[in-house]
N, C-alpha and C. Protein backbone atom coordinates (compact mmCIF):
# COMPACT_ATOMS: atom_id res chain seq x y z
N UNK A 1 -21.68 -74.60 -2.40
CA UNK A 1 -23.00 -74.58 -1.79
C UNK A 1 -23.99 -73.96 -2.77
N UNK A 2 -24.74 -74.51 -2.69
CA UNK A 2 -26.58 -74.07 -3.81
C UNK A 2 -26.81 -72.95 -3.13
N UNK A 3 -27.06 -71.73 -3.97
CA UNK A 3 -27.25 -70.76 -3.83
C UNK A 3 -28.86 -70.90 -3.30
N UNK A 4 -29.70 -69.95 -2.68
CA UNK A 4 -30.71 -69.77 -2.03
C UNK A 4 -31.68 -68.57 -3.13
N UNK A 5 -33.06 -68.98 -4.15
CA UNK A 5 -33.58 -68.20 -4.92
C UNK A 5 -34.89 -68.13 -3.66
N UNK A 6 -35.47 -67.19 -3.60
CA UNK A 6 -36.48 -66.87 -2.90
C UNK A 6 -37.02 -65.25 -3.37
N UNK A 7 -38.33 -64.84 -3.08
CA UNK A 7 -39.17 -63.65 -3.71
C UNK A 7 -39.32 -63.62 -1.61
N UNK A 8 -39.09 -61.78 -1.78
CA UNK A 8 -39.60 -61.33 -0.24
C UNK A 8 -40.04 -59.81 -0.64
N UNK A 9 -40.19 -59.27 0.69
CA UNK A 9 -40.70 -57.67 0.51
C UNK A 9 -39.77 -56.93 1.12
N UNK A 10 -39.49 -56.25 0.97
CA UNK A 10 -38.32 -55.31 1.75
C UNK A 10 -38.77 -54.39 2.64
N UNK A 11 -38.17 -54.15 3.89
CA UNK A 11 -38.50 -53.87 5.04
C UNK A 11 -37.44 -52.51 5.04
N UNK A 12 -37.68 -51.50 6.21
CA UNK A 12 -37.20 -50.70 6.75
C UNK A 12 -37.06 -50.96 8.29
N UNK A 13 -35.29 -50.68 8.32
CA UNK A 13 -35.02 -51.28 9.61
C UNK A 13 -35.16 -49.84 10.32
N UNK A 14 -33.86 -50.14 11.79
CA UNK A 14 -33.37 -48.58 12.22
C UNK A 14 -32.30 -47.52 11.30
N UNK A 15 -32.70 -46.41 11.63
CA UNK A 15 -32.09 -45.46 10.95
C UNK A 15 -32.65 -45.38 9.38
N UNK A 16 -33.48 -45.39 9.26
CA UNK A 16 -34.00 -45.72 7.70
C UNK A 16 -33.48 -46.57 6.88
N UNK A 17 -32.71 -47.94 7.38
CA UNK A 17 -31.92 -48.58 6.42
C UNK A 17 -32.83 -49.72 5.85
N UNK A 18 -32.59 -49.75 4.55
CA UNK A 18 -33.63 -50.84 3.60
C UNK A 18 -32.79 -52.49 4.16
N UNK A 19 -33.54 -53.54 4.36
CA UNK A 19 -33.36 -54.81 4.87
C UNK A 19 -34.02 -55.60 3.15
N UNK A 20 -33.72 -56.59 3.37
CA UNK A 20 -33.80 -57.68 2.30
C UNK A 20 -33.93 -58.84 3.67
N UNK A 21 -35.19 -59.37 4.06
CA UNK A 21 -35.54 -60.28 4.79
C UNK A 21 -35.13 -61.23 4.18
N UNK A 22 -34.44 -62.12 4.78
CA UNK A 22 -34.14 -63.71 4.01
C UNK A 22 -35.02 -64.66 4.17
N UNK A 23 -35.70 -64.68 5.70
CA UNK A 23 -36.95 -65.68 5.54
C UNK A 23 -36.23 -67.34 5.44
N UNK A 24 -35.07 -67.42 6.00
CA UNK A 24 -34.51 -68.80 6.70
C UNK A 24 -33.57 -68.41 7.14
N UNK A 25 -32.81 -69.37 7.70
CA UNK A 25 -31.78 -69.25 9.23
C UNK A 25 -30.49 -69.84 8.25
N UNK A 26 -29.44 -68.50 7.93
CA UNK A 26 -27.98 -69.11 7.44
C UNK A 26 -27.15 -70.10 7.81
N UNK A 27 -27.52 -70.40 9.29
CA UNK A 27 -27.06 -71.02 9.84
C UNK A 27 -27.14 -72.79 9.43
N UNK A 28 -28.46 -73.28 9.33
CA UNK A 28 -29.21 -74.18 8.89
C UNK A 28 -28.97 -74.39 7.45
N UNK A 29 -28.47 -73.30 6.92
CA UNK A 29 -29.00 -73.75 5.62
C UNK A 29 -27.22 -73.87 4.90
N UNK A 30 -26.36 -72.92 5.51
CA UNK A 30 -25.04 -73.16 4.95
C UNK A 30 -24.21 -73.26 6.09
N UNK A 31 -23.98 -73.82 6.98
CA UNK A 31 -23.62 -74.44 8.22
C UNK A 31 -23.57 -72.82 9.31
N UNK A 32 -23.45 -73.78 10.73
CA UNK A 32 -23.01 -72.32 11.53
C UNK A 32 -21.56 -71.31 11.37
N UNK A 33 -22.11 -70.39 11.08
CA UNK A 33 -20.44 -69.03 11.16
C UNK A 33 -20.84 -68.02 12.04
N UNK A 34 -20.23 -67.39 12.18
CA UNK A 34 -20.24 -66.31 13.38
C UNK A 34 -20.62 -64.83 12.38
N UNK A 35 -20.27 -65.00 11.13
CA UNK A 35 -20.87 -63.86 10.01
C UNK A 35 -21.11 -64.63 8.66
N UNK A 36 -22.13 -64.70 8.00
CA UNK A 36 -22.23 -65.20 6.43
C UNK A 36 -22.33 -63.75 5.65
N UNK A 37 -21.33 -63.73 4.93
CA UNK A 37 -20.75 -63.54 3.82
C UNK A 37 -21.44 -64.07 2.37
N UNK A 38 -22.54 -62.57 2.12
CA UNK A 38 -23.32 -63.51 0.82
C UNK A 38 -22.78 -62.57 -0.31
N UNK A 39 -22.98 -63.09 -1.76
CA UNK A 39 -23.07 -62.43 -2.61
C UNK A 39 -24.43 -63.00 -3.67
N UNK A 40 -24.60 -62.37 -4.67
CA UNK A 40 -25.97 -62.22 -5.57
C UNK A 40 -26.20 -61.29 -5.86
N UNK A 41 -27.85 -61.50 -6.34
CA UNK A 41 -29.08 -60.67 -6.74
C UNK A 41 -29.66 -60.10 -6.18
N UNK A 42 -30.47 -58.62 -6.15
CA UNK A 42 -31.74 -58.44 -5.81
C UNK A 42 -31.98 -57.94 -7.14
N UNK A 43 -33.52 -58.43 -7.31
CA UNK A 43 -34.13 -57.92 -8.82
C UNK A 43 -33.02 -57.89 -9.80
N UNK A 44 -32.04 -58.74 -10.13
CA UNK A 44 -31.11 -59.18 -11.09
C UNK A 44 -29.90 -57.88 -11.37
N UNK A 45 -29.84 -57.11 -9.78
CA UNK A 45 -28.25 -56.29 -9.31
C UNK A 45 -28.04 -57.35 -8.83
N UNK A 46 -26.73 -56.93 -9.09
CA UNK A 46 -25.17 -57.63 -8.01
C UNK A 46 -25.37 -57.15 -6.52
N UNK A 47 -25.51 -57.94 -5.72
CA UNK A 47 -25.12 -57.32 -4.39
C UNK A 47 -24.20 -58.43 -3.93
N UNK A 48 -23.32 -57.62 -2.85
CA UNK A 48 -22.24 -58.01 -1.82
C UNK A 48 -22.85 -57.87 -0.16
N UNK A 49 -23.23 -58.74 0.63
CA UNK A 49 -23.23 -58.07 2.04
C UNK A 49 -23.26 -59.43 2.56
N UNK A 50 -23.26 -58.61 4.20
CA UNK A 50 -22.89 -59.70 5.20
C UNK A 50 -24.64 -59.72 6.20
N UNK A 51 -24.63 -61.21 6.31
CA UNK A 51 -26.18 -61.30 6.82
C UNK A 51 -26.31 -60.78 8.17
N UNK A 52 -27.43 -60.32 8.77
CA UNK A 52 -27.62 -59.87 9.76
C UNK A 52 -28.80 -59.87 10.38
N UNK A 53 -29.04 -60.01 11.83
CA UNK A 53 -30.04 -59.71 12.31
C UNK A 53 -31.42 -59.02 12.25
N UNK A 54 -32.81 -59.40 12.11
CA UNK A 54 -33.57 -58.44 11.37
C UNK A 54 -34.74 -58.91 11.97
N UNK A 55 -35.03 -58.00 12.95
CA UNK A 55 -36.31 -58.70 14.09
C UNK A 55 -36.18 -60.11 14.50
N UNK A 56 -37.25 -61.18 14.08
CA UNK A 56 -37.01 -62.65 14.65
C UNK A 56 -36.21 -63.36 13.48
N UNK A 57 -35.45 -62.46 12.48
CA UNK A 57 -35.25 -63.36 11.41
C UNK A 57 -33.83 -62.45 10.99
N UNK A 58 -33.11 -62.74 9.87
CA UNK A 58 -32.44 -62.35 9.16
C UNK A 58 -32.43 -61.28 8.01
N UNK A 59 -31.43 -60.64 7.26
CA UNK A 59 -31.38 -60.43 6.20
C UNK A 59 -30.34 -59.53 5.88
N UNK A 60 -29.99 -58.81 4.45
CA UNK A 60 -29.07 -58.20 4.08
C UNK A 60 -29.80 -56.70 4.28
N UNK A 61 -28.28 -55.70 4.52
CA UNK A 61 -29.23 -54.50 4.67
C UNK A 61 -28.82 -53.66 2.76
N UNK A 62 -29.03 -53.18 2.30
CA UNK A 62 -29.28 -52.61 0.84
C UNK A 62 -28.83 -50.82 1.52
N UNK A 63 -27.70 -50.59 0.69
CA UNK A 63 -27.20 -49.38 0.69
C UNK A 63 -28.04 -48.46 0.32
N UNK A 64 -27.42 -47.27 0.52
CA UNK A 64 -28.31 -45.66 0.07
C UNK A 64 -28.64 -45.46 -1.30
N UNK A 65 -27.41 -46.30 -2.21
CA UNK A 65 -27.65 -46.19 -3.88
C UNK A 65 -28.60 -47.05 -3.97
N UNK A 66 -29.32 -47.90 -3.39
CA UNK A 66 -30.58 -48.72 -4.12
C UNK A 66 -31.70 -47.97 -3.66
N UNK A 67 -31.71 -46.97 -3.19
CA UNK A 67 -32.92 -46.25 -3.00
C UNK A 67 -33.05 -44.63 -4.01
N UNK A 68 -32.11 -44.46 -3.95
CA UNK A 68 -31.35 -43.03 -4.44
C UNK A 68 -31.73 -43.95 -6.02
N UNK A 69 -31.35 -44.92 -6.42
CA UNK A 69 -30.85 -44.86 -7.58
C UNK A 69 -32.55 -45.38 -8.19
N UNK A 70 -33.12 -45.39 -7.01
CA UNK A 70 -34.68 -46.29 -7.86
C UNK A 70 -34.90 -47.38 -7.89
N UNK A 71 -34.00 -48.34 -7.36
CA UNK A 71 -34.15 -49.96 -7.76
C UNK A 71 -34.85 -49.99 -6.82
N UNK A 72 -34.67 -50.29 -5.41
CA UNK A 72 -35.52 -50.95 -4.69
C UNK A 72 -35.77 -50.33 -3.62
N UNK A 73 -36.75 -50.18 -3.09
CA UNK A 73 -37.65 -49.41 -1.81
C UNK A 73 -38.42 -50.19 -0.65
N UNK A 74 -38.60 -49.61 0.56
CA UNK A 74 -39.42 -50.62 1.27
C UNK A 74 -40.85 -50.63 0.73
N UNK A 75 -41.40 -52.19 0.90
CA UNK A 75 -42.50 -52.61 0.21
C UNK A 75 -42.14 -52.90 -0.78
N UNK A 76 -41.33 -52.86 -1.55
CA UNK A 76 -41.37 -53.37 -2.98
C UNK A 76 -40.83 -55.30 -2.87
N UNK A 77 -41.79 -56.21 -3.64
CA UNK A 77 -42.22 -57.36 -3.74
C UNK A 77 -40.57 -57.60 -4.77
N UNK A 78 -39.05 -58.06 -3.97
CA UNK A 78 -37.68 -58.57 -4.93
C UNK A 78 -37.70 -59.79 -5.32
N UNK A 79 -37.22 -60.16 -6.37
CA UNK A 79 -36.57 -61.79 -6.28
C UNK A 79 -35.15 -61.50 -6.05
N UNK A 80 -34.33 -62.64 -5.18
CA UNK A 80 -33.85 -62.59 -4.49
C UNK A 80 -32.55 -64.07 -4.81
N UNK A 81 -31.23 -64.02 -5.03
CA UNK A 81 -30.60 -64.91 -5.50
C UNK A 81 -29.32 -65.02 -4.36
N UNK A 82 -29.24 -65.49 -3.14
CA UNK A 82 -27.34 -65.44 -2.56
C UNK A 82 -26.92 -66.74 -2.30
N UNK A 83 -25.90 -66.73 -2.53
CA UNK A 83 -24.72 -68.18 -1.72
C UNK A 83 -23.70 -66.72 -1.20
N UNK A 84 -23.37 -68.42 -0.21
CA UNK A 84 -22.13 -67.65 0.69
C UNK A 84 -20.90 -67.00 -0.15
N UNK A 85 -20.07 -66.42 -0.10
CA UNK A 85 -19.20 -65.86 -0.66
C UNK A 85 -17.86 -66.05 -0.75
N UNK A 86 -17.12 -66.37 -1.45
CA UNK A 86 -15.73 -67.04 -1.54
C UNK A 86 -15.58 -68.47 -0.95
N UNK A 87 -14.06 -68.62 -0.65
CA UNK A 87 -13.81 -70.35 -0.94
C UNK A 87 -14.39 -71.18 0.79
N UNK A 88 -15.24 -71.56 0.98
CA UNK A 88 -15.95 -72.23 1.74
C UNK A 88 -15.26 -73.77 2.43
N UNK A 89 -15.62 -73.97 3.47
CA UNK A 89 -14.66 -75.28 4.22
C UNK A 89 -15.06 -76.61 2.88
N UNK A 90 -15.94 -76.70 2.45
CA UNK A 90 -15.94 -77.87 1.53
C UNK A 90 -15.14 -77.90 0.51
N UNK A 91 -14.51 -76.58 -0.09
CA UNK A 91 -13.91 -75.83 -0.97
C UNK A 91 -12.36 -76.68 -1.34
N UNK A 92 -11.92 -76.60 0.64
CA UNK A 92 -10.67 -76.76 0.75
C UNK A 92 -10.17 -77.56 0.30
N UNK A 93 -8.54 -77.67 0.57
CA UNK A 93 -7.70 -79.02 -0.27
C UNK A 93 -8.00 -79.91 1.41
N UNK A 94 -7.69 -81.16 1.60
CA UNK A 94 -8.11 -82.21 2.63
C UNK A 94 -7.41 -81.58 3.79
N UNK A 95 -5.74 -81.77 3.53
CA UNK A 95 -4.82 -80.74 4.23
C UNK A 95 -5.58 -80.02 5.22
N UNK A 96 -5.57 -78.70 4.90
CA UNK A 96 -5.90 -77.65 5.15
C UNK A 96 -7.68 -77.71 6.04
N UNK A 97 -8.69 -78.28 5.15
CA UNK A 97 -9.48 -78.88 6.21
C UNK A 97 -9.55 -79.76 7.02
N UNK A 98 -8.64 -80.47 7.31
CA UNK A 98 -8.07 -81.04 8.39
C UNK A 98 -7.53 -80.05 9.54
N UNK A 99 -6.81 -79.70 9.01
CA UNK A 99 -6.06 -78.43 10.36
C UNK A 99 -6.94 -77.54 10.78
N UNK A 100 -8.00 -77.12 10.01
CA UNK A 100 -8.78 -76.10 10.65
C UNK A 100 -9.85 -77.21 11.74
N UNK A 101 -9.88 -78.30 11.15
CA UNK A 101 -11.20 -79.04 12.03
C UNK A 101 -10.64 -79.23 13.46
N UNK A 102 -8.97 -79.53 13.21
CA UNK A 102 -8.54 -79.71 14.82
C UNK A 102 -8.31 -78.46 15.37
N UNK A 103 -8.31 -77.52 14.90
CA UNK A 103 -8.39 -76.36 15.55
C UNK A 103 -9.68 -75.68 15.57
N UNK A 104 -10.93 -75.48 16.59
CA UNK A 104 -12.07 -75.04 15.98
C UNK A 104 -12.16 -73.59 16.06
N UNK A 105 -11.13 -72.91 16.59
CA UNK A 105 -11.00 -71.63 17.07
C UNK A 105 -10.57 -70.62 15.84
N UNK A 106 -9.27 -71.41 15.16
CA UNK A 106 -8.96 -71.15 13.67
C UNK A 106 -10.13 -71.57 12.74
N UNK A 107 -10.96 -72.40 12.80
CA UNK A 107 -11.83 -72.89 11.34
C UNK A 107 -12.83 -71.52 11.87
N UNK A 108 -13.37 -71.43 13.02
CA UNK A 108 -14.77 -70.38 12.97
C UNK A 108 -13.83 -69.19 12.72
N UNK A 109 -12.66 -68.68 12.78
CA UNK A 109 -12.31 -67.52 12.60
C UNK A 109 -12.16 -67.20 10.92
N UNK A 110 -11.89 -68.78 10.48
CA UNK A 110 -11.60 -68.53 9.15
C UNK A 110 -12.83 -68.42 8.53
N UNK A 111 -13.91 -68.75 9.02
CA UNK A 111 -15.11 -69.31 8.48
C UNK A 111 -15.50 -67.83 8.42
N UNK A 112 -15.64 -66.99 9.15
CA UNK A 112 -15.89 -65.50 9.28
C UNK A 112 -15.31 -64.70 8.82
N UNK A 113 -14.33 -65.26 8.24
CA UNK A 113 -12.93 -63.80 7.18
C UNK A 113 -14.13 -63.46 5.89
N UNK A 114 -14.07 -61.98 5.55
CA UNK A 114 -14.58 -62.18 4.21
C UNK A 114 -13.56 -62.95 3.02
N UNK A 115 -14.14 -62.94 1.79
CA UNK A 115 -13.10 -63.84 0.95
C UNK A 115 -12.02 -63.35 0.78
N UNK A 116 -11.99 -61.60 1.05
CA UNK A 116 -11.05 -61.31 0.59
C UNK A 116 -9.44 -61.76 1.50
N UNK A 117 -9.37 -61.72 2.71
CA UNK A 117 -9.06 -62.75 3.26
C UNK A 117 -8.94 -64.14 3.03
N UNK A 118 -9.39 -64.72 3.22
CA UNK A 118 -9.73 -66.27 3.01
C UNK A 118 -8.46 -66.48 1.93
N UNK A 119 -9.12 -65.87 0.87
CA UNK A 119 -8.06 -66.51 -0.47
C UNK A 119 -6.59 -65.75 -0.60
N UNK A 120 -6.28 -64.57 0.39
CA UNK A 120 -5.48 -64.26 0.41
C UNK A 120 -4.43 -65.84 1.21
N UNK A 121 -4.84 -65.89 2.40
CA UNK A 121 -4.67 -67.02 2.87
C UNK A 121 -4.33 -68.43 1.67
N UNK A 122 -5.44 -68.68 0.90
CA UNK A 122 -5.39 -69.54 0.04
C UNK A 122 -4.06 -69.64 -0.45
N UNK A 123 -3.80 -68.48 -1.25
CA UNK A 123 -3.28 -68.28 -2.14
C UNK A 123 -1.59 -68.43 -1.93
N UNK A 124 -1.32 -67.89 -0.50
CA UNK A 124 0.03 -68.26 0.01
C UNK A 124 0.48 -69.88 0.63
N UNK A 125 -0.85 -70.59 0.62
CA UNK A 125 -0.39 -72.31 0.75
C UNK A 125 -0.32 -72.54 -0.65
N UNK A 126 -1.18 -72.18 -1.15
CA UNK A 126 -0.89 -72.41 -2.96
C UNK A 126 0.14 -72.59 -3.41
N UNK A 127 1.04 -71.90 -3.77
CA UNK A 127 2.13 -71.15 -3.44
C UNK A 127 3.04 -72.41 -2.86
N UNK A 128 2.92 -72.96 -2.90
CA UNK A 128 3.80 -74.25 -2.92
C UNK A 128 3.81 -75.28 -3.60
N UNK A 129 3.04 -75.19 -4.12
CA UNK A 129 3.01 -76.42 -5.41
C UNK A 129 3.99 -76.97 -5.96
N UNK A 130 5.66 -76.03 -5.80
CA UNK A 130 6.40 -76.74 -6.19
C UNK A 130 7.38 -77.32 -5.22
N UNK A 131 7.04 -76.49 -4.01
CA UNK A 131 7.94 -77.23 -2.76
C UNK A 131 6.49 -77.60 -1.69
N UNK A 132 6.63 -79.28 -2.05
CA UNK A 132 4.90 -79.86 -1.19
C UNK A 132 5.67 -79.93 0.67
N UNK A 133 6.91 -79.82 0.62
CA UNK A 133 7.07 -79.64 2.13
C UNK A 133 7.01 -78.55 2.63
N UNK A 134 6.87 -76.97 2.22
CA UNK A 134 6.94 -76.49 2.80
C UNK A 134 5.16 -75.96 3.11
N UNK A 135 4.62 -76.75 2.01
CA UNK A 135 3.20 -76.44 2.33
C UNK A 135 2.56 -76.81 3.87
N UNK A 136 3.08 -77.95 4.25
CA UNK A 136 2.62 -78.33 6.00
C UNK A 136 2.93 -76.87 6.99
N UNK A 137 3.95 -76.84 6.32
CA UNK A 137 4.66 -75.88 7.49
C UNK A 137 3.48 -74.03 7.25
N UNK A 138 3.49 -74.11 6.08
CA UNK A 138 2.32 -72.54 5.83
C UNK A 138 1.22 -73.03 6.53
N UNK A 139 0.63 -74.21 6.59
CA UNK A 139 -0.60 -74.76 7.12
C UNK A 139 -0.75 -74.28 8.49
N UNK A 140 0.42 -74.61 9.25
CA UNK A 140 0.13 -74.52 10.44
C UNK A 140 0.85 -73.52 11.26
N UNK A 141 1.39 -72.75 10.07
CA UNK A 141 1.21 -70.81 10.26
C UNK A 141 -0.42 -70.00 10.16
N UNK A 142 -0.45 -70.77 9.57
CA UNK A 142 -1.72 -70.18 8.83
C UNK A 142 -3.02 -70.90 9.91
N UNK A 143 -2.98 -72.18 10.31
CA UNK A 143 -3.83 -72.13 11.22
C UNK A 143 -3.26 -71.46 12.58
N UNK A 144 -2.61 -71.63 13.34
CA UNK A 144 -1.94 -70.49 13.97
C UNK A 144 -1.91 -69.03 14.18
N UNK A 145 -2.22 -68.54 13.42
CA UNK A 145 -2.50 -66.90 12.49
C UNK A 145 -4.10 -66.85 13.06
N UNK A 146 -4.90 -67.66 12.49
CA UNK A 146 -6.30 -67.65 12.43
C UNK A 146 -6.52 -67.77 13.63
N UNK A 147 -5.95 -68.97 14.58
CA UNK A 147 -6.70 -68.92 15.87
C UNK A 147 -6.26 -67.86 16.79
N UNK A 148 -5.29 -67.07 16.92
CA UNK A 148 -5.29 -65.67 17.00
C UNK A 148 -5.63 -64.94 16.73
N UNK A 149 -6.65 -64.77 15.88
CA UNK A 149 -7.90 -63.80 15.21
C UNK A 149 -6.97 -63.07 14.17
N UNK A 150 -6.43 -63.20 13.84
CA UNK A 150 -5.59 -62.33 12.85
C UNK A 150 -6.16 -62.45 11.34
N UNK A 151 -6.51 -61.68 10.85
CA UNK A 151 -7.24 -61.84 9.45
C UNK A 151 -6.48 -61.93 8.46
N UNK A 152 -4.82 -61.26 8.41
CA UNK A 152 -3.91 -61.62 7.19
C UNK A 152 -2.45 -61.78 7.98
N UNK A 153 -1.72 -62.56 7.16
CA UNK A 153 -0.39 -62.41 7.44
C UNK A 153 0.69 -60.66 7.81
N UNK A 154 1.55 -60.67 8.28
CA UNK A 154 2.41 -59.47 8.07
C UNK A 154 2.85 -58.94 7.18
């Protein structure tokens, strides 16, 4: 997915926490999830966060070190760089997005894992490459797993 470049102003939410307004709907723009999972820029830092609610609109909230450290403050005019974060349903092998589509309970649960999850997941269907039968069978552990809300294996 095309990452999202946009310039905003930064806001102060509750509790004094700095917001990064996104100024469009995640939903719309990188399909519906129940949490988006961004990574990027502000003013050309790395940031990691998960989008959130922010009056009639969205945005990321910006930790205590971007204020402490000087980068960014409310009112200050950011440019602004995120895509969603880790391996995404378009991502998948056919397999595997198949099983989550017939299950929609497993795909939105998976859709909401951060990556670190996700590719943990990945990584154990992977993991078969040399035995392709036993890959069906992780599939539908693994969707199984998910539609039980379970975020990793045992």
């Amino acid at each position: 997915m095309e990452p999202r470049r946009f310039t905003t102003v930064v806001v102060t939410g509750a509790r004094g926490r700095v917001f990064v307004p996104l100024g469009f709907d995640p939903d719309a723009v990188w399909g519906p999830k129940p949490v988006h999972h961004v990574h990027g820029t502000v003013n050309e830092c790395g940031v990691r966060a998960a989008v959130e609610p922010v009056g009639d609109g969205f945005g990321i909230v910006l930790g205590p070190a971007w204020r402490r450290d000087g980068r960014v403050d409310a009112g200050d005019t950011v440019d602004v760089v995120l895509a969603p974060e880790g391996p995404q349903r378009d991502d998948l092998a056919p397999d595997l997005a198949a099983a989550l589509a017939a299950s929609p309970g497993a795909g939105e649960f998976f859709d909401s894992l951060a990556q670190f999850y996700r590719r943990a997941y990945l990584r154990w269907i992977d993991a078969t490459a040399r035995r392709p039968e036993v890959r069906a069978e992780r599939i539908a552990e693994v969707v199984t797993l998910l539609a039980a809300g379970i975020k990793q294996r045992g």
